[in-house]
PDB file of N, CA and C in Angstrom:
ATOM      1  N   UNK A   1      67.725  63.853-108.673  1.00  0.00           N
ATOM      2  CA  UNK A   1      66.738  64.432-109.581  1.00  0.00           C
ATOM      3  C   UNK A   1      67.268  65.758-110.120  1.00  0.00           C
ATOM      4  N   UNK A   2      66.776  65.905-111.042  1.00  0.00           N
ATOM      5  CA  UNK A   2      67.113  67.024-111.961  1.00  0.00           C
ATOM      6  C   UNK A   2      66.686  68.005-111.246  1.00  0.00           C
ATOM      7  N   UNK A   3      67.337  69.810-111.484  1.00  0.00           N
ATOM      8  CA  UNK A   3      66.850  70.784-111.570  1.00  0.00           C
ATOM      9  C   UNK A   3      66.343  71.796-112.665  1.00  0.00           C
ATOM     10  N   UNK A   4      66.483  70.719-113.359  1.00  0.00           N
ATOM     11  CA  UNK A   4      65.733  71.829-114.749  1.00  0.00           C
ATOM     12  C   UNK A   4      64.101  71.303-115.139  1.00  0.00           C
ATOM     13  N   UNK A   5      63.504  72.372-115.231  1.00  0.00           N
ATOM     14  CA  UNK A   5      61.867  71.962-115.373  1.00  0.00           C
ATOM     15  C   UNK A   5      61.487  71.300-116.684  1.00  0.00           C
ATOM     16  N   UNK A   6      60.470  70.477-116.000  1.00  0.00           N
ATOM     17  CA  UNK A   6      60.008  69.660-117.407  1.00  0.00           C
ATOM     18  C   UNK A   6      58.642  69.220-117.092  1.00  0.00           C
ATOM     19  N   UNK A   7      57.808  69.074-118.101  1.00  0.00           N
ATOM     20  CA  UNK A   7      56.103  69.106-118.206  1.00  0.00           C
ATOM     21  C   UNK A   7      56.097  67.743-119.176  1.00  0.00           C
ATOM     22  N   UNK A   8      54.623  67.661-118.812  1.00  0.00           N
ATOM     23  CA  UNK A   8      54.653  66.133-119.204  1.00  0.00           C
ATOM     24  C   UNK A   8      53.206  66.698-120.729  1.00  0.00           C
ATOM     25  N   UNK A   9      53.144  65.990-121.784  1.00  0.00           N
ATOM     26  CA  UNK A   9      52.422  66.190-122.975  1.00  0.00           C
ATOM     27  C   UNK A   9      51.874  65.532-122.972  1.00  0.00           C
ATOM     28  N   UNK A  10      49.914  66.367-123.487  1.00  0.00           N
ATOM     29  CA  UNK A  10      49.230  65.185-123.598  1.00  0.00           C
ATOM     30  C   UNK A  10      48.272  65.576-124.430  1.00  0.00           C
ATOM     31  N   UNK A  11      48.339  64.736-125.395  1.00  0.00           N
ATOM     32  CA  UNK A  11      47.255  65.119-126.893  1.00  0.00           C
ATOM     33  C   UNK A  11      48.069  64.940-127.762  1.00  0.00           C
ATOM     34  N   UNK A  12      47.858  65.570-128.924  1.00  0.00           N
ATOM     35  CA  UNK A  12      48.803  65.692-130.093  1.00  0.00           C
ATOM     36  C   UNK A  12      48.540  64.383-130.787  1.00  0.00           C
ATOM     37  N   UNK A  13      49.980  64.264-131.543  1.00  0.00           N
ATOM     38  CA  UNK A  13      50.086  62.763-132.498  1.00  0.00           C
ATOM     39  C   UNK A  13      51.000  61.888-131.746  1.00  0.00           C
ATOM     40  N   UNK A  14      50.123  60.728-131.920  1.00  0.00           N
ATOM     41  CA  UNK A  14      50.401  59.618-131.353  1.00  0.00           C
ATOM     42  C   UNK A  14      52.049  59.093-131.263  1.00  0.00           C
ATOM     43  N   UNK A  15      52.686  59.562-132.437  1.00  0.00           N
ATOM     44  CA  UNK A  15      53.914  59.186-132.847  1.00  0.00           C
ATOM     45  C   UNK A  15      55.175  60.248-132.185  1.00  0.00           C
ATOM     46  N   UNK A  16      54.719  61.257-131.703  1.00  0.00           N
ATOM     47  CA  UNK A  16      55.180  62.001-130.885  1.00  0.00           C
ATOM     48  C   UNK A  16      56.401  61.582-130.031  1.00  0.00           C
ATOM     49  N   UNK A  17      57.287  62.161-130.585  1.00  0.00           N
ATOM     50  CA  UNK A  17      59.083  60.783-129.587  1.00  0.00           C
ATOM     51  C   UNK A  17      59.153  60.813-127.973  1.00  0.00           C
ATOM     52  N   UNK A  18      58.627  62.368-127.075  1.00  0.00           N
ATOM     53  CA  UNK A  18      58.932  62.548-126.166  1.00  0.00           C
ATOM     54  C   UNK A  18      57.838  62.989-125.608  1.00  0.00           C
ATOM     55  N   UNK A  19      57.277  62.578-124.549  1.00  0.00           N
ATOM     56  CA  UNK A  19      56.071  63.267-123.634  1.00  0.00           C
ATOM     57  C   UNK A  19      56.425  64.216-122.807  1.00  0.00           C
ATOM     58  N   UNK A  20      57.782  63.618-121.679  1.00  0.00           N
ATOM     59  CA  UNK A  20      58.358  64.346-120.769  1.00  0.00           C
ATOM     60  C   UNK A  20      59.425  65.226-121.398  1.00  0.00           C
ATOM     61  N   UNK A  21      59.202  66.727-120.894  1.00  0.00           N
ATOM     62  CA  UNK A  21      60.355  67.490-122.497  1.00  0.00           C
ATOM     63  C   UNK A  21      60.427  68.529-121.111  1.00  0.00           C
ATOM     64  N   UNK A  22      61.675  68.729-121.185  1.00  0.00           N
ATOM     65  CA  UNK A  22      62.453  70.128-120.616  1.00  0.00           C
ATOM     66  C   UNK A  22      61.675  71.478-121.372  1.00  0.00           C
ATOM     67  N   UNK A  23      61.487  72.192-120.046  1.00  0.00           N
ATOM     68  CA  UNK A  23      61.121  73.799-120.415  1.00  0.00           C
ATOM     69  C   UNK A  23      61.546  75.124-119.858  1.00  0.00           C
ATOM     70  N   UNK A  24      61.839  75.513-120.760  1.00  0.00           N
ATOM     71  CA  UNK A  24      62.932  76.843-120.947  1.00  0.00           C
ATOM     72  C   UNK A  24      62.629  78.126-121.855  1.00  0.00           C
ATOM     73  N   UNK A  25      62.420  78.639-121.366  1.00  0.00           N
ATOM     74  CA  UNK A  25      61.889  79.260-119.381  1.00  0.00           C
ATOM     75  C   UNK A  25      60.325  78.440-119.587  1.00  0.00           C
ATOM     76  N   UNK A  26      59.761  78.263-118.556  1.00  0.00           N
ATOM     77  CA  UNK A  26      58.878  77.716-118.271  1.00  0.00           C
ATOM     78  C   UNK A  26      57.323  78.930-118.729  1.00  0.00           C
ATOM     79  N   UNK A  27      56.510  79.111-119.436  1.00  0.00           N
ATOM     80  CA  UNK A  27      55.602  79.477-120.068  1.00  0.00           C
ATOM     81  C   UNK A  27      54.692  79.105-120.271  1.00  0.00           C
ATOM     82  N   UNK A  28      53.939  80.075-120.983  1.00  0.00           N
ATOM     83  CA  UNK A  28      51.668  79.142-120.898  1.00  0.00           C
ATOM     84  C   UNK A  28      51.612  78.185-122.286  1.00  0.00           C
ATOM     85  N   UNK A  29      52.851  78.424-122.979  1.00  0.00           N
ATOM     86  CA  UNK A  29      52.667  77.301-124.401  1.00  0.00           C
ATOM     87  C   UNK A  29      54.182  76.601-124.745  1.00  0.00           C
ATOM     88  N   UNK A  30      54.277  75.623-125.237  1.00  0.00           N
ATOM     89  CA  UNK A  30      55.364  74.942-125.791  1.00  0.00           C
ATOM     90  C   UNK A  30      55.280  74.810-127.223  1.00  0.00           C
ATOM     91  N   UNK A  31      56.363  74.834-127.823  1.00  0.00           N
ATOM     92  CA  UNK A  31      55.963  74.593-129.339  1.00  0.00           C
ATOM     93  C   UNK A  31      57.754  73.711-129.851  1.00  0.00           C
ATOM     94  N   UNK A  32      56.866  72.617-129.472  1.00  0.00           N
ATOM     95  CA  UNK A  32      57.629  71.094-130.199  1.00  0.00           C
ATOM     96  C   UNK A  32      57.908  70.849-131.285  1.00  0.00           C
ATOM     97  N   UNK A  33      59.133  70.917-132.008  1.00  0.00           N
ATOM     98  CA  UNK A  33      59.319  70.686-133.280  1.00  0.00           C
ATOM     99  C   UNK A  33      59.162  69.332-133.534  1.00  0.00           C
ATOM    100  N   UNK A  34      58.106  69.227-134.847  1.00  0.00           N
ATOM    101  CA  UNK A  34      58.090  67.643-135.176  1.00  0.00           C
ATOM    102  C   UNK A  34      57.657  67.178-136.372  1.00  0.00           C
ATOM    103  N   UNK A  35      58.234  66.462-136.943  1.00  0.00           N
ATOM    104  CA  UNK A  35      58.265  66.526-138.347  1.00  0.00           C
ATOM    105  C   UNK A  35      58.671  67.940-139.187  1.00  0.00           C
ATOM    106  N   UNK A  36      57.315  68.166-140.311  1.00  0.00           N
ATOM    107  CA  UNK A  36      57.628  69.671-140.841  1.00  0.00           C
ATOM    108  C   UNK A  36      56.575  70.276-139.941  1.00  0.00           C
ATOM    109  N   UNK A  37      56.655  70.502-138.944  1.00  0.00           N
ATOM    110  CA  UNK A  37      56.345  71.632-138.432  1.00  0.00           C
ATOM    111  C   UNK A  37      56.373  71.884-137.131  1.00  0.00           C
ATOM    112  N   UNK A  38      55.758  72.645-135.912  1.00  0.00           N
ATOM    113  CA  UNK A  38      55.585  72.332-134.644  1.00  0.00           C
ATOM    114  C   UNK A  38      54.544  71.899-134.119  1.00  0.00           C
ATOM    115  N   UNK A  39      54.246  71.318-132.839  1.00  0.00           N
ATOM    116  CA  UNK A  39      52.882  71.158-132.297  1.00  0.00           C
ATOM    117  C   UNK A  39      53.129  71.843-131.288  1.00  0.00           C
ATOM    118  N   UNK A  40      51.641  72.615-130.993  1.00  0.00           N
ATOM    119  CA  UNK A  40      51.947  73.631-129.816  1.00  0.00           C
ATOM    120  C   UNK A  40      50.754  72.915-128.803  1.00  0.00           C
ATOM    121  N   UNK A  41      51.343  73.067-127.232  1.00  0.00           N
ATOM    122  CA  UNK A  41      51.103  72.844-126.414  1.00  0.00           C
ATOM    123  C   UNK A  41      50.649  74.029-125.407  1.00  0.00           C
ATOM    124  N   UNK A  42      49.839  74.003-124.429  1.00  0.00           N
ATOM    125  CA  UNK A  42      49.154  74.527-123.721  1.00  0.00           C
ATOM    126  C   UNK A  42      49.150  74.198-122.455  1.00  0.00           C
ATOM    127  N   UNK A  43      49.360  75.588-121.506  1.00  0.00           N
ATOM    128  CA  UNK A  43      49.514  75.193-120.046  1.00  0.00           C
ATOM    129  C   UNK A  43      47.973  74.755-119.481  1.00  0.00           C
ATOM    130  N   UNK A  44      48.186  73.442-118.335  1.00  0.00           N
ATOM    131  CA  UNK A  44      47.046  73.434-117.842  1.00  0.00           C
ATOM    132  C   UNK A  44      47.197  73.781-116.126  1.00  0.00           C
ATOM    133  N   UNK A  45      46.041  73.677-115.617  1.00  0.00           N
ATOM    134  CA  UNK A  45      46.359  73.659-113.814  1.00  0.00           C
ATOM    135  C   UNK A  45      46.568  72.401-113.291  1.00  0.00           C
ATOM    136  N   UNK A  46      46.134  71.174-114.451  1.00  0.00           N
ATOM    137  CA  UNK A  46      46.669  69.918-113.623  1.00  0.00           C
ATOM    138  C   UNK A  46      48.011  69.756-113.215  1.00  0.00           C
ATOM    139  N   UNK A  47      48.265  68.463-112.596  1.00  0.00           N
ATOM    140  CA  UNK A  47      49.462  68.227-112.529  1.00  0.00           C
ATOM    141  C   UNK A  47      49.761  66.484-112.125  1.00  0.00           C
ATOM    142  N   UNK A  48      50.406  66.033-112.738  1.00  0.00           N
ATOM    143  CA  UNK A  48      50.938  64.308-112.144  1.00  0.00           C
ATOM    144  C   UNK A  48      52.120  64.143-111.961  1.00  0.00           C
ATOM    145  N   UNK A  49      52.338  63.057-111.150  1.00  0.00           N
ATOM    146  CA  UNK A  49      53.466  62.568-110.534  1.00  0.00           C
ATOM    147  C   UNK A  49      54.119  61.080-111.929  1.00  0.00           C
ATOM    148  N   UNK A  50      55.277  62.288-112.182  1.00  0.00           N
ATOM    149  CA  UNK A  50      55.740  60.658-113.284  1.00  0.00           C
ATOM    150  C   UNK A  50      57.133  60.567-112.268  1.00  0.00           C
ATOM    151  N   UNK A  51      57.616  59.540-113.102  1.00  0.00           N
ATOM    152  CA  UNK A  51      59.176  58.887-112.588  1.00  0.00           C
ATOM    153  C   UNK A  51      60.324  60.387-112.682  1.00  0.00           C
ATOM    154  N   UNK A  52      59.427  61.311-113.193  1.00  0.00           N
ATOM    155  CA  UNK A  52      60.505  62.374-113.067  1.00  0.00           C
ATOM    156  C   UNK A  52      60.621  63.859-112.264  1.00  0.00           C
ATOM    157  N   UNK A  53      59.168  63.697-111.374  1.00  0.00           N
ATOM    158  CA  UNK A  53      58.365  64.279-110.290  1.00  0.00           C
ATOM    159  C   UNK A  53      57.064  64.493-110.726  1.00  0.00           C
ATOM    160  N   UNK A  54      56.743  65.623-110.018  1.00  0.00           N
ATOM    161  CA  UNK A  54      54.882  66.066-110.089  1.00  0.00           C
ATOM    162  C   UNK A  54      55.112  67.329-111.157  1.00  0.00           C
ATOM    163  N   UNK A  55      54.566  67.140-112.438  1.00  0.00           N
ATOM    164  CA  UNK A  55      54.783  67.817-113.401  1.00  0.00           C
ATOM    165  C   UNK A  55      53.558  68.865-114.406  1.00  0.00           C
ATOM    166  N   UNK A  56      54.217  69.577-114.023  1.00  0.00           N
ATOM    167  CA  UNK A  56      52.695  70.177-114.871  1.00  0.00           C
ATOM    168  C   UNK A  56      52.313  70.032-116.291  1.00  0.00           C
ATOM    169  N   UNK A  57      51.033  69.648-116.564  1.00  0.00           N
ATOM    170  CA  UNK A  57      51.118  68.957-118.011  1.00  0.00           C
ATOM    171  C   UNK A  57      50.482  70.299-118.711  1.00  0.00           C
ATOM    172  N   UNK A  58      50.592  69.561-119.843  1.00  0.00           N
ATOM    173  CA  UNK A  58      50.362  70.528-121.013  1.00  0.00           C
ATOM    174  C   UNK A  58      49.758  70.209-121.980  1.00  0.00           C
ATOM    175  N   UNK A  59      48.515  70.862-122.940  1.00  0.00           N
ATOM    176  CA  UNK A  59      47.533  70.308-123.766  1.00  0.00           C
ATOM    177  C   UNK A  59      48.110  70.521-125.139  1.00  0.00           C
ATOM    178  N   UNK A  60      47.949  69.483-126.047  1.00  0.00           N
ATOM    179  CA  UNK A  60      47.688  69.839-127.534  1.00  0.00           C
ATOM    180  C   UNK A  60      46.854  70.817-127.914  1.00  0.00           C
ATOM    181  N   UNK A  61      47.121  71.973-128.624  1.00  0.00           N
ATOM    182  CA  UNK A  61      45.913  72.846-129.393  1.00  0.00           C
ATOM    183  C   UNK A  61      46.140  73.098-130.396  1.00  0.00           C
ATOM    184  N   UNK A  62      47.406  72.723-131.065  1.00  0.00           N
ATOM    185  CA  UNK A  62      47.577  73.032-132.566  1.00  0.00           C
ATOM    186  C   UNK A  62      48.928  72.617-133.209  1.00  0.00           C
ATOM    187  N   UNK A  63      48.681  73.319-134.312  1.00  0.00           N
ATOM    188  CA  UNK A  63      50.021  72.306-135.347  1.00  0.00           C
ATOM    189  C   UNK A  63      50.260  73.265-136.202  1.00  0.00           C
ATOM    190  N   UNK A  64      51.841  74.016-136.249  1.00  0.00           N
ATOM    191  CA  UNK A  64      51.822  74.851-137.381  1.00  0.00           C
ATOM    192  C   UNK A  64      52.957  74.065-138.663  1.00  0.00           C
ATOM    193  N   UNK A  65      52.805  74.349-139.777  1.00  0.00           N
ATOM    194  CA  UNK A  65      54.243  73.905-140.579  1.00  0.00           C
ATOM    195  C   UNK A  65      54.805  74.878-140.567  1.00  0.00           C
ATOM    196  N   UNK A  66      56.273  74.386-140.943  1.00  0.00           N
ATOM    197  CA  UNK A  66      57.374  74.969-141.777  1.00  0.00           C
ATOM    198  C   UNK A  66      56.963  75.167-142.894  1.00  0.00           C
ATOM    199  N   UNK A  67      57.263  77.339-143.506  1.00  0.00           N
ATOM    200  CA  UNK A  67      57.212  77.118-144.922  1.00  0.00           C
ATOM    201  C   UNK A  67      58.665  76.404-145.274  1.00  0.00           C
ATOM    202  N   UNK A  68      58.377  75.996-146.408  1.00  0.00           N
ATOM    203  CA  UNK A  68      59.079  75.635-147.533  1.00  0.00           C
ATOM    204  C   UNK A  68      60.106  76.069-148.454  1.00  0.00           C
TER     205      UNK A  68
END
């Protein structure tokens, strides 16, 4: 198993490529580049066990674009 941290995503858009995503440095928000813009993610206190350990997940709360 890996030693680099990774949180599992949950919300957002459906089409979303990766749930389980490496985090660096580990923080209260993520911000996923996708498409034109990012989706930002949010730390929670849960936590589940995937195929890649017990991971702390993280909420959808928003969507910024890229200007143009």
């Amino acid at each position: 198993m890996s030693n680099i941290a990774k949180a599992i995503l949950e919300g957002g858009p459906q089409d979303l490529p990766e749930r389980i995503v490496p985090i660096t440095p580990p923080g209260d928000e993520l911000k996923i580049p996708f498409k034109s813009g990012y989706e930002h993610f949010k730390i929670t206190a849960r936590q589940v066990e995937t195929e890649s350990g017990l991971l702390t997940v993280y909420e959808w709360c928003d969507r910024t674009k890229v200007a143009e």
